[in-house]
C-alpha atoms as a PDB file:
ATOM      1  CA  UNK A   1      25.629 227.736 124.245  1.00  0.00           C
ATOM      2  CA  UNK A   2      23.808 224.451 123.718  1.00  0.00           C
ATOM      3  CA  UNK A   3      20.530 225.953 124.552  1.00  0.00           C
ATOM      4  CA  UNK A   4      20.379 228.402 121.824  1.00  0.00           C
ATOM      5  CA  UNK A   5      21.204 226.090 119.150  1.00  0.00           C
ATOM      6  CA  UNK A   6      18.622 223.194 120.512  1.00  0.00           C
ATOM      7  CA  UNK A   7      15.730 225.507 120.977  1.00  0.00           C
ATOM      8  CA  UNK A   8      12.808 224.318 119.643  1.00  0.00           C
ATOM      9  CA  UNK A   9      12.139 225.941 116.235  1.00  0.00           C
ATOM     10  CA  UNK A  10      11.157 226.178 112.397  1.00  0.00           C
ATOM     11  CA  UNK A  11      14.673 224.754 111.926  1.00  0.00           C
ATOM     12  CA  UNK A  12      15.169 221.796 113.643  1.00  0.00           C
ATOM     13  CA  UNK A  13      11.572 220.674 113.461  1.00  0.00           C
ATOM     14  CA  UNK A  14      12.294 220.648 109.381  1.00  0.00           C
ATOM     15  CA  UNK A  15      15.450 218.660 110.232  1.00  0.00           C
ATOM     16  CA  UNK A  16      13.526 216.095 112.128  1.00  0.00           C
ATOM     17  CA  UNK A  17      10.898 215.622 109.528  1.00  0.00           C
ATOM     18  CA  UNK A  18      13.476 215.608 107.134  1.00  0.00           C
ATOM     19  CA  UNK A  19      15.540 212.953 109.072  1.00  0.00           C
ATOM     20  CA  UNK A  20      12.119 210.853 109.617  1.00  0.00           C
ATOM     21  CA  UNK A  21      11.274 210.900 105.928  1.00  0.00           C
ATOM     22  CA  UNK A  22      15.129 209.655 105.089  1.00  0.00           C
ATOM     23  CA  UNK A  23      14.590 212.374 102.558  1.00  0.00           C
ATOM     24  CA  UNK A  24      17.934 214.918 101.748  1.00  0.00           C
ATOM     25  CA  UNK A  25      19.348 214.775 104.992  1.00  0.00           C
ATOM     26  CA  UNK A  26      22.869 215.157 103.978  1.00  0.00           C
ATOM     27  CA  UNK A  27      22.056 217.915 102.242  1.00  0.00           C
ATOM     28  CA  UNK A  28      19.637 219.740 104.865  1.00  0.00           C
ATOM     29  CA  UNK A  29      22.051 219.087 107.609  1.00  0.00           C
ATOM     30  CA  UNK A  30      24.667 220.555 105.702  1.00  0.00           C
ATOM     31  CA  UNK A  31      22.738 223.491 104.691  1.00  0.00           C
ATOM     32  CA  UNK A  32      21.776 224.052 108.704  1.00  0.00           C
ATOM     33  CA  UNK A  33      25.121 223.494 110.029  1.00  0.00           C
ATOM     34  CA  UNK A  34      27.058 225.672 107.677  1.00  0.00           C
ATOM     35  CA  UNK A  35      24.437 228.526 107.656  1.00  0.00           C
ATOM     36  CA  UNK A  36      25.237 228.619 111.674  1.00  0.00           C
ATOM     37  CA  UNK A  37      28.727 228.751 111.217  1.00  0.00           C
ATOM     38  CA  UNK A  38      28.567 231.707 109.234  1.00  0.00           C
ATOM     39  CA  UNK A  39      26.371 233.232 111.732  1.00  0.00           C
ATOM     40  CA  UNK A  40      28.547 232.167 114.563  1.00  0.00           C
ATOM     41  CA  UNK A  41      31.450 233.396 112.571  1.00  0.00           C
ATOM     42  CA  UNK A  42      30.066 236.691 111.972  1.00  0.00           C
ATOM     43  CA  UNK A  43      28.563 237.643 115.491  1.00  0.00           C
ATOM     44  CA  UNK A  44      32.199 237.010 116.744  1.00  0.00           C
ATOM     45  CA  UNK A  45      33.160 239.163 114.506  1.00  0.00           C
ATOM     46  CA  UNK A  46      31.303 241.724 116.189  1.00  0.00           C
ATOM     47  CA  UNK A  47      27.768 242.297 113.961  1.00  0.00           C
ATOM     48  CA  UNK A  48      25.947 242.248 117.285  1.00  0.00           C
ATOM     49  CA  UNK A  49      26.690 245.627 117.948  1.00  0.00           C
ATOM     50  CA  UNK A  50      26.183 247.025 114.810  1.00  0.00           C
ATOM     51  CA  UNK A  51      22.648 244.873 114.961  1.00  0.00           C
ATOM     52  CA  UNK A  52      22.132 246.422 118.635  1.00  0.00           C
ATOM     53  CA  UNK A  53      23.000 250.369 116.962  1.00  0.00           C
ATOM     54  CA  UNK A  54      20.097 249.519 114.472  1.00  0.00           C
ATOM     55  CA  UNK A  55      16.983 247.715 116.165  1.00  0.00           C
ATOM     56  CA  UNK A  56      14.479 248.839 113.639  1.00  0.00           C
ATOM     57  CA  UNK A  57      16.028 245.514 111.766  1.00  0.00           C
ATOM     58  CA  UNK A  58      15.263 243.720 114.427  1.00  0.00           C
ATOM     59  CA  UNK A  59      11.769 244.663 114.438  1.00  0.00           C
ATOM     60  CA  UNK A  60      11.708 244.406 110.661  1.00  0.00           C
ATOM     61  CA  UNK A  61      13.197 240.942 111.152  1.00  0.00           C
ATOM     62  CA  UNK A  62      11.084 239.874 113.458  1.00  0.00           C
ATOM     63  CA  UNK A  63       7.010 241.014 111.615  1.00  0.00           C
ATOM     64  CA  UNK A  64       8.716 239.328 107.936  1.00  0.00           C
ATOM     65  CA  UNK A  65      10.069 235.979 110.285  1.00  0.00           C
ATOM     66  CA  UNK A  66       6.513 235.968 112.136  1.00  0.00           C
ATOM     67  CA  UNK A  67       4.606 236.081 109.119  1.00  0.00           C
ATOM     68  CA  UNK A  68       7.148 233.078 107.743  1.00  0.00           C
ATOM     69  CA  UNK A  69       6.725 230.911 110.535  1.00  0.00           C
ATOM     70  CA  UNK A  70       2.700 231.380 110.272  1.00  0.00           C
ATOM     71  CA  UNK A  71       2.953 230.077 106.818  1.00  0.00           C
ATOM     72  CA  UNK A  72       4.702 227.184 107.913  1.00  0.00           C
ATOM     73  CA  UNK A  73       2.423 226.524 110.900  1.00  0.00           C
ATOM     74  CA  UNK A  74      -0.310 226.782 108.759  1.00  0.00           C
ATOM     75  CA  UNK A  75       1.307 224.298 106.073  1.00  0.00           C
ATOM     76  CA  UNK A  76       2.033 221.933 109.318  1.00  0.00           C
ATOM     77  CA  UNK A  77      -1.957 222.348 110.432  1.00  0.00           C
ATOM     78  CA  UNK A  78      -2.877 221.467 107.032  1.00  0.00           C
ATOM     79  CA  UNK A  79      -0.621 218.180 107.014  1.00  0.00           C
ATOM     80  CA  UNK A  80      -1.874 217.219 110.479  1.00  0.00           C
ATOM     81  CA  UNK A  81      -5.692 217.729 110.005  1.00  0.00           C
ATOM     82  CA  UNK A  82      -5.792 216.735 106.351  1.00  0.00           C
ATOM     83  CA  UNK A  83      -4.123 212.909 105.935  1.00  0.00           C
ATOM     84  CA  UNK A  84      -3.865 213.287 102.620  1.00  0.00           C
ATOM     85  CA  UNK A  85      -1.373 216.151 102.531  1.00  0.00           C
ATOM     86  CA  UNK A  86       0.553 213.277 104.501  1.00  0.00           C
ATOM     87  CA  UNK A  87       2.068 211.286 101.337  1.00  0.00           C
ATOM     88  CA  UNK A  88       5.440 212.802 100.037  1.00  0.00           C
ATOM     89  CA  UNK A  89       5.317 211.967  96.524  1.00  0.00           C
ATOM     90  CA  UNK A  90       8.355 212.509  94.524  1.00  0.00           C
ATOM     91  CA  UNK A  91      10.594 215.645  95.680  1.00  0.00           C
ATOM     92  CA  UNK A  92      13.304 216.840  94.164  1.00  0.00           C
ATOM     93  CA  UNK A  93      16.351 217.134  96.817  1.00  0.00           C
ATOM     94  CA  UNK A  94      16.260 221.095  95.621  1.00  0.00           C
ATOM     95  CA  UNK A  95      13.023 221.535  97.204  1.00  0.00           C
ATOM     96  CA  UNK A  96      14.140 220.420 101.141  1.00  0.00           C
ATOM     97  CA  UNK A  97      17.336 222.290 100.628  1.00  0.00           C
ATOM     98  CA  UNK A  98      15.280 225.378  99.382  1.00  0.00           C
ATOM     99  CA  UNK A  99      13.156 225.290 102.491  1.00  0.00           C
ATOM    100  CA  UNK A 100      16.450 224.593 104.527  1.00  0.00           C
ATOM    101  CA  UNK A 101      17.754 228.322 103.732  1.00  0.00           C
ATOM    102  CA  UNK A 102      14.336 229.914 103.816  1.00  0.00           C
ATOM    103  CA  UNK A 103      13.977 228.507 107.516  1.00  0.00           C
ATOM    104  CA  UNK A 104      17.219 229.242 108.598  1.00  0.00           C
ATOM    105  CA  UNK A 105      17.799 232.763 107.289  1.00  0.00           C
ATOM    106  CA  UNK A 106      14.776 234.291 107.020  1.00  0.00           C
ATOM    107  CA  UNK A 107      14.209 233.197 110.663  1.00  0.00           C
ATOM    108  CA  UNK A 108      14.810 236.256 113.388  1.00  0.00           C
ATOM    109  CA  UNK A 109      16.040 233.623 116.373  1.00  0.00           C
ATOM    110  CA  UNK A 110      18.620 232.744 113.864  1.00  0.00           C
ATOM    111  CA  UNK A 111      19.462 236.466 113.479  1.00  0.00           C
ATOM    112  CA  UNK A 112      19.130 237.144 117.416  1.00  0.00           C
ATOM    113  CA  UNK A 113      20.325 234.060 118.963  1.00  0.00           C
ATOM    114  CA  UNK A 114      23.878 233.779 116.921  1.00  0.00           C
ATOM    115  CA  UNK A 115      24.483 238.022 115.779  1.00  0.00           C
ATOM    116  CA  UNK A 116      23.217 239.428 118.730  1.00  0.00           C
ATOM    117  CA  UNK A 117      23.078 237.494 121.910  1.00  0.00           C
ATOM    118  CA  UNK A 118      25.950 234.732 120.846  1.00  0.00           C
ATOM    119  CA  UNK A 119      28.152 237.416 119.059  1.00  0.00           C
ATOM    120  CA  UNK A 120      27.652 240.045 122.516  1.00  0.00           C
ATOM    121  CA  UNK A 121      29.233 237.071 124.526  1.00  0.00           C
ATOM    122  CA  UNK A 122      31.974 236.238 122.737  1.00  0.00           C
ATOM    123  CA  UNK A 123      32.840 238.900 120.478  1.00  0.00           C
ATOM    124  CA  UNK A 124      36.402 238.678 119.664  1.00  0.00           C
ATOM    125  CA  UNK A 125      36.828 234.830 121.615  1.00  0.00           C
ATOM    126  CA  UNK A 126      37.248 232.611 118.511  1.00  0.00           C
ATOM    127  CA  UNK A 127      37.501 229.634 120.801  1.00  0.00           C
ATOM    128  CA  UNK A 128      34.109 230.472 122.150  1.00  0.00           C
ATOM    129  CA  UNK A 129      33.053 230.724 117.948  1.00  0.00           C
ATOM    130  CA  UNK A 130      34.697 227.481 117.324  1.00  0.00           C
ATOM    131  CA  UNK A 131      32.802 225.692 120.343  1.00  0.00           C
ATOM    132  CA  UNK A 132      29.651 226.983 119.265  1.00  0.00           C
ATOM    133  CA  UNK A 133      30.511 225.970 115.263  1.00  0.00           C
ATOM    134  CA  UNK A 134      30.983 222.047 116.862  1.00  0.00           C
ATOM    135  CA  UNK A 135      27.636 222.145 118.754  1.00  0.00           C
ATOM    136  CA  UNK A 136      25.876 223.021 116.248  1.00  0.00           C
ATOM    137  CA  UNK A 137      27.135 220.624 113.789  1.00  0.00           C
ATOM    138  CA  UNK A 138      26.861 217.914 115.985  1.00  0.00           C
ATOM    139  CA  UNK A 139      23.211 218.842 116.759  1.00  0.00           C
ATOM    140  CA  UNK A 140      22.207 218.644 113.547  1.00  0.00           C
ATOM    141  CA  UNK A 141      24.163 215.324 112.412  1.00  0.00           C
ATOM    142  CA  UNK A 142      22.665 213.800 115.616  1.00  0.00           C
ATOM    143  CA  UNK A 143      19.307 215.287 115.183  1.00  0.00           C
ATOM    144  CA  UNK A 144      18.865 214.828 111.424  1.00  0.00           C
ATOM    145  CA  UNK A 145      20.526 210.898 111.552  1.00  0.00           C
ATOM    146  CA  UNK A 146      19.692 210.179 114.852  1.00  0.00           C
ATOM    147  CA  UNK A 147      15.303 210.804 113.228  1.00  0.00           C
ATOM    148  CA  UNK A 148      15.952 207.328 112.232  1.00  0.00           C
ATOM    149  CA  UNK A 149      15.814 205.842 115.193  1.00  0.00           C
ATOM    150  CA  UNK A 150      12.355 206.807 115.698  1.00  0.00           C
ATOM    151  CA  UNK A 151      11.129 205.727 112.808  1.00  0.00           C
ATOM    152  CA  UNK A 152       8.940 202.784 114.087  1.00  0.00           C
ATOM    153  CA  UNK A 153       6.878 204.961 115.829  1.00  0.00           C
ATOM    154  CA  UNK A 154       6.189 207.618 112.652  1.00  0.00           C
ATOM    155  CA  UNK A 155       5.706 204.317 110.682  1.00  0.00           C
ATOM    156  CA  UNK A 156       2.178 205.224 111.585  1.00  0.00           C
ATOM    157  CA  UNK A 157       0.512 208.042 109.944  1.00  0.00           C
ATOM    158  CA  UNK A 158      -1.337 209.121 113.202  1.00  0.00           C
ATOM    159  CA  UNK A 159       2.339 209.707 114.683  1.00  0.00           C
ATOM    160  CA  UNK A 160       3.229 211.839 112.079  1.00  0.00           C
ATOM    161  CA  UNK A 161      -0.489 213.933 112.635  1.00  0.00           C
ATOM    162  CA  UNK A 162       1.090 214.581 115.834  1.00  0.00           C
ATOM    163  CA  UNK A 163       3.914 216.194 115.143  1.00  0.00           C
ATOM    164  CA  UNK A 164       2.814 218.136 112.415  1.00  0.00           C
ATOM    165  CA  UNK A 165      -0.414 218.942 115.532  1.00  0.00           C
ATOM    166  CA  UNK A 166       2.909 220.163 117.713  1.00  0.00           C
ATOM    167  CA  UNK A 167       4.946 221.528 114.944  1.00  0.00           C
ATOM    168  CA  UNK A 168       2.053 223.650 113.692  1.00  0.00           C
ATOM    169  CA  UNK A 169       0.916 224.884 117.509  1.00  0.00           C
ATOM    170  CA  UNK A 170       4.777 225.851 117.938  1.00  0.00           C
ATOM    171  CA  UNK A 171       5.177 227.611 114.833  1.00  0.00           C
ATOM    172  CA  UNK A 172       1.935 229.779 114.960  1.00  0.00           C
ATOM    173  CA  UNK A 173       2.931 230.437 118.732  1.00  0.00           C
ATOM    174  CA  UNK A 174       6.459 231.701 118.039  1.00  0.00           C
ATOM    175  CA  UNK A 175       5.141 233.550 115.024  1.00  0.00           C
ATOM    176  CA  UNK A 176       2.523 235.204 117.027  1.00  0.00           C
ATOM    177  CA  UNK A 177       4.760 235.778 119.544  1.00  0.00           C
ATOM    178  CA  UNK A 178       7.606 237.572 117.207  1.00  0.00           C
ATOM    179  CA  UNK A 179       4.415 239.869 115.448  1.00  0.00           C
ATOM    180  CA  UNK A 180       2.993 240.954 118.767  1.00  0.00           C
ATOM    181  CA  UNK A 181       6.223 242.012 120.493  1.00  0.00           C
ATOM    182  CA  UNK A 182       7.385 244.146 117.051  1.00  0.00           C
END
């Protein structure tokens, strides 16, 4: 259950940066963490099999979530090969929760990995929902707080290059990946 919720992805690699940049975390994490309860919450309800009577959604899901996670590869490239793009400025905290929901639900994994394959395993087992509901939620405290801890290694800007270098090479991947198997 773990493994679907850790997987490396759009979502958690915003949480990170977010966490690292002590910018809106409360706020992100929240916005991450409640979005996968209602997921959870409806694949034990049983959407999986609806999802699994349709799959033309999931193909339609998966070309629009490509293309999204190309853009944001491409945003991450930009960042990493371009130092300027580094600097933050001034954000509003609207902006990282903005980009919080676009990552999480117009991302297919989100859509496969809690509707379809999450919901198929424990459709109906609200124990299994409310296990799944605490994992996630204490991923993304841990993740989004726990950035900090790491912060005297991005307090160099050729750290952060790099993980914008692996965010972007991820991203583009998966997006690839999700436009090629439609």
């Amino acid at each position: 259950m773990m493994t679907l919720i850790v997987a490396i992805g759009a979502q958690n690699a915003f949480v990170l940066r977010q966490g690292l940049r002590r910018q809106a975390v409360v706020e992100v994490v929240a916005v991450c963490a409640l979005s996968d309860a209602i997921l959870v919450a409806v694949g034990v309800a049983g959407f999986g099999v609806i999802v699994k009577k349709f799959p033309q959604a999931i193909t339609v899901a998966a070309v629009v979530g490509g293309i999204f996670l190309l853009g944001y590869g491409f945003l991450a490239a930009r960042r990493a090969f371009r130092p300027s793009a580094l600097n933050a400025g001034t954000e509003t905290s609207s902006r990282p929760v903005l980009t919080a929901l676009a990552l999480t639900w117009l991302n297919p994994h989100v859509y496969l990995d809690t509707l379809v394959l999450l919901g198929s395993i424990a459709a109906g087992r609200w124990l299994f929902g409310v296990g799944a509901v605490t994992a996630s939620i204490t991923w993304f405290v841990a993740l989004g707080f726990g950035a900090r801890l790491l912060s005297p290694l991005f307090a160099k800007p050729r750290a952060w290059r790099v993980l914008d270098g692996l965010i972007a090479a991820v991203m583009i991947t998966l997006g690839v990946t999700l436009i090629a198997g439609s």
